[in-house]
Protein backbone atom coordinates (compact mmCIF):
# COMPACT_ATOMS: atom_id res chain seq x y z
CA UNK A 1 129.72 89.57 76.48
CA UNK A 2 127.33 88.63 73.81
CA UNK A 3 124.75 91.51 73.18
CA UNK A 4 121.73 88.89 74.08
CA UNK A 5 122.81 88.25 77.56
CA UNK A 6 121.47 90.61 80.65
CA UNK A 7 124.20 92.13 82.85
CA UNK A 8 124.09 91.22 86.51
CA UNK A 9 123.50 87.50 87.98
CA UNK A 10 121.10 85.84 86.68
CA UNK A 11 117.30 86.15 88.43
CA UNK A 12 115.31 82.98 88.78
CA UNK A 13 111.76 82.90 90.71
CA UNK A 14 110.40 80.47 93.20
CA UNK A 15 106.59 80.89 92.80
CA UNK A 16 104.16 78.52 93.21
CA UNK A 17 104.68 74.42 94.75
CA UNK A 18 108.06 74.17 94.24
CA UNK A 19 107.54 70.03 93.63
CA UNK A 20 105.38 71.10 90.36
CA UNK A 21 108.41 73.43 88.94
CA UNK A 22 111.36 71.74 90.05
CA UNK A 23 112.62 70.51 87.13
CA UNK A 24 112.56 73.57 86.15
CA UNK A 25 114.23 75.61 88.98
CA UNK A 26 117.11 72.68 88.60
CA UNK A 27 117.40 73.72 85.53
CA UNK A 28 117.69 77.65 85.65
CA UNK A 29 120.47 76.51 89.11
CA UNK A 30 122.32 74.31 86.78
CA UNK A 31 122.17 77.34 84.01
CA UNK A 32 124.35 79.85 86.27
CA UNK A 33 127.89 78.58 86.18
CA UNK A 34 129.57 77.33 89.24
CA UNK A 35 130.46 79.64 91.52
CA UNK A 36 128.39 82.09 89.42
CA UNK A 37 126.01 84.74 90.79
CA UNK A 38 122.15 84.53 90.96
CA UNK A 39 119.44 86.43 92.11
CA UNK A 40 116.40 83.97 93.95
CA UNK A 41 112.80 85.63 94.28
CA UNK A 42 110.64 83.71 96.69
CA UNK A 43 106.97 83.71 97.05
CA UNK A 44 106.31 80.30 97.16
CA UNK A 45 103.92 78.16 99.14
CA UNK A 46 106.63 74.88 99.58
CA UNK A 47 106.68 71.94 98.17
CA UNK A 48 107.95 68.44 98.78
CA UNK A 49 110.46 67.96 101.49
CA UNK A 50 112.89 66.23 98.89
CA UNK A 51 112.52 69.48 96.75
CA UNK A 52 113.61 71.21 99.16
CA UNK A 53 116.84 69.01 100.21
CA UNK A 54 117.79 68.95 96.48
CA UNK A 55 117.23 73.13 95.89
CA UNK A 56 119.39 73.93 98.53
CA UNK A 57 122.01 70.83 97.86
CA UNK A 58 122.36 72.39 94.37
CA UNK A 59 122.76 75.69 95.49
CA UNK A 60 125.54 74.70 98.22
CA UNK A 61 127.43 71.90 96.03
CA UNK A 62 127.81 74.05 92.76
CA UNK A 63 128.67 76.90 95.35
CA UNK A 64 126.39 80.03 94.49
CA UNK A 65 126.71 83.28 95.37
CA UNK A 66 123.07 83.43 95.64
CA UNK A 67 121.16 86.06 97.11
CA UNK A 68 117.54 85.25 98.32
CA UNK A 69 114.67 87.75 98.44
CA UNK A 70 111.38 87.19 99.92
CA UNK A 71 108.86 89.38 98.19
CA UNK A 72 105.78 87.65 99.35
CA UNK A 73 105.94 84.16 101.23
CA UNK A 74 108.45 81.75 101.48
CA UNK A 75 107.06 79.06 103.21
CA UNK A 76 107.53 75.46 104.16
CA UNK A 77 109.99 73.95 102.06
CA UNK A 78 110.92 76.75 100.68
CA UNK A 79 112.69 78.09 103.09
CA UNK A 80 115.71 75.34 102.30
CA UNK A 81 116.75 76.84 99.35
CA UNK A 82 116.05 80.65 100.99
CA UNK A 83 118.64 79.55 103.74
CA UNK A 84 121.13 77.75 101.60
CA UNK A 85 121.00 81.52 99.73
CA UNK A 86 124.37 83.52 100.96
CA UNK A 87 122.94 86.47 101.26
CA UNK A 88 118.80 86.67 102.63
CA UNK A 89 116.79 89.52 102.18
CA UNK A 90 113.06 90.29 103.47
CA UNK A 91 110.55 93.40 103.24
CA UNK A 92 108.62 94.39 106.05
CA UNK A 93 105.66 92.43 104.82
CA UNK A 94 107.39 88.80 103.69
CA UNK A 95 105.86 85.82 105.72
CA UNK A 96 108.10 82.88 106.09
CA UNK A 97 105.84 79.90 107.52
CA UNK A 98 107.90 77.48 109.70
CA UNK A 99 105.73 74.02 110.68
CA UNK A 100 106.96 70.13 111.26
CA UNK A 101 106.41 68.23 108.64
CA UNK A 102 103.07 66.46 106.96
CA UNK A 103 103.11 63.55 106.14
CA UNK A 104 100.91 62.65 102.87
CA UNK A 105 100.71 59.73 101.41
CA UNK A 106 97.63 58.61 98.45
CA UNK A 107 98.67 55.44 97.67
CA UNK A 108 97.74 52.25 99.11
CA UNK A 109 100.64 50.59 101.05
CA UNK A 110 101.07 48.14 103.02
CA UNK A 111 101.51 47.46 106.89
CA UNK A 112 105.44 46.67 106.34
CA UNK A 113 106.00 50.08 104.01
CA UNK A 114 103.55 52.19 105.73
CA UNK A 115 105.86 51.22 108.99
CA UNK A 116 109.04 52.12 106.98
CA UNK A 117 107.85 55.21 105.82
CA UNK A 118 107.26 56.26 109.27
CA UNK A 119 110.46 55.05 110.71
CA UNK A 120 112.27 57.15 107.74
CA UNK A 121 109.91 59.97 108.66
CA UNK A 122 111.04 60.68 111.74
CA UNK A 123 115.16 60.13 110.61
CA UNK A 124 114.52 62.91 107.72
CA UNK A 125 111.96 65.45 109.94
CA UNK A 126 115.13 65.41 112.36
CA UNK A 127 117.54 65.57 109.83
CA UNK A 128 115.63 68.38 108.23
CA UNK A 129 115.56 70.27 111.10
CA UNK A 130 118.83 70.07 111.54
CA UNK A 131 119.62 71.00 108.05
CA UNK A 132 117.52 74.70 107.94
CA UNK A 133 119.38 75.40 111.60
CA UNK A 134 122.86 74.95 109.95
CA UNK A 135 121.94 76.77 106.74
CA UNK A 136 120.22 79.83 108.57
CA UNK A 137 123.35 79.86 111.07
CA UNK A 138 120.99 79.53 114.02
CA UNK A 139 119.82 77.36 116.76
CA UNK A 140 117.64 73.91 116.12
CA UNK A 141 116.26 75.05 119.47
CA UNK A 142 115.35 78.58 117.69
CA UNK A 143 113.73 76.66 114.49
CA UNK A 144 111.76 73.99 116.65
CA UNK A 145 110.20 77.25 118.50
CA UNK A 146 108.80 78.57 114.81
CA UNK A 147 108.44 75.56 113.50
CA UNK A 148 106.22 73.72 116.48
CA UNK A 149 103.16 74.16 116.53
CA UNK A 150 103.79 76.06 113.40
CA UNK A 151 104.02 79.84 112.56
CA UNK A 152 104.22 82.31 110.35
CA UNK A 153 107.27 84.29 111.29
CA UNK A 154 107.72 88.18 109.34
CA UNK A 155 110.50 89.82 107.38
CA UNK A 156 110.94 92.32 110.33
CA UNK A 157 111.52 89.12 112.82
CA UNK A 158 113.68 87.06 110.27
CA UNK A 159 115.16 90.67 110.21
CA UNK A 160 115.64 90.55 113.68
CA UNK A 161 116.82 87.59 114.42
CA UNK A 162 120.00 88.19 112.46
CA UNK A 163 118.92 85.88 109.66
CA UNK A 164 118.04 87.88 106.86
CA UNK A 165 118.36 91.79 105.75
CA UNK A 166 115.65 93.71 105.88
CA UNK A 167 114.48 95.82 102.81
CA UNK A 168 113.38 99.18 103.26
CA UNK A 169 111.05 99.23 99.97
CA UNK A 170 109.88 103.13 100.37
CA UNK A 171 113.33 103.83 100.54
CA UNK A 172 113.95 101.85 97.15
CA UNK A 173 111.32 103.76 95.38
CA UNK A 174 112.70 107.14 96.49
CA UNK A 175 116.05 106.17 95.18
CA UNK A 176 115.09 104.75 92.10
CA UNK A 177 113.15 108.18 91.47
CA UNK A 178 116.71 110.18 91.58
């Protein structure tokens, strides 16, 4: 091992819009070998629905042993990637916001396209769905009652709910003090 590299699996955070640093977080994913270990820190607000597709593809197809850890919020789309992690931790005070998706659009389209986009809409927000139920080994039924009207779900219920580990972090502290 070269003396410039850390030990452990590499640590890469999610802060922030995903959408604005994906390039990035591709980047740091493509950097930990296949198969390889890494360590993903959430507290991100979201970002694009296609970021989030893409994160957790990566994660999946390259198959990392990824561990995700929610130390603040992990919401919207960024809770692809946190599912698609192997392993899911949470403190007592993460928030993971589940909602149906918005759709934005600033540019000026026409009739034909703006009809297009919303038939596509409706094919991914389904597909989607689908997608965060079979990486969080759950129900859709169980997502679609977070997700609809929208709510912001805690560590202790993610804990809960079997999908995620909770993290005692007073107990961390005392440890690390021995």
């Amino acid at each position: 091992m070269e003396e410039n590299q850390p030990e452990g699996p590499v640590e890469i955070p999610f802060v922030g819009d995903m959408t604005e640093n994906e390039a990035d977080l591709f980047d740091k994913l493509l950097g930990v070998e296949p198969g390889g270990s890494c360590v993903l820190y959430f507290d991100s607000l979201g970002g694009s629905a296609y970021a989030a597709v893409a994160l957790a593809s990566i994660l999946r197809l390259r198959g990392l042993d990824a561990t995700g850890v929610v130390v603040g919020e992990c919401a919207s789309a960024a809770l692809w990637p946190f599912a698609a992690c192997r392993r899911r931790l949470v403190t007592p005070m993460s928030v993971l916001l589940f909602h149906p998706m918005k759709w934005q659009s600033e540019e000026n389209v026409a009739l034909v396209e703006a009809a297009e986009w919303a038939r596509h809409f409706g094919l991914l927000e389904s597909e989607m769905d689908q997608f965060l139920a079979d990486l969080f080994g759950t129900s859709l039924e169980q997502i679609r009652r977070w997700a609809v009207p929208g709510r912001y779900v805690s560590g202790r219920e993610m804990a809960d709910a079997g999908l995620a580990e909770m993290i005692d972090l007073g107990m961390l502290a005392e440890l690390q003090e021995r």
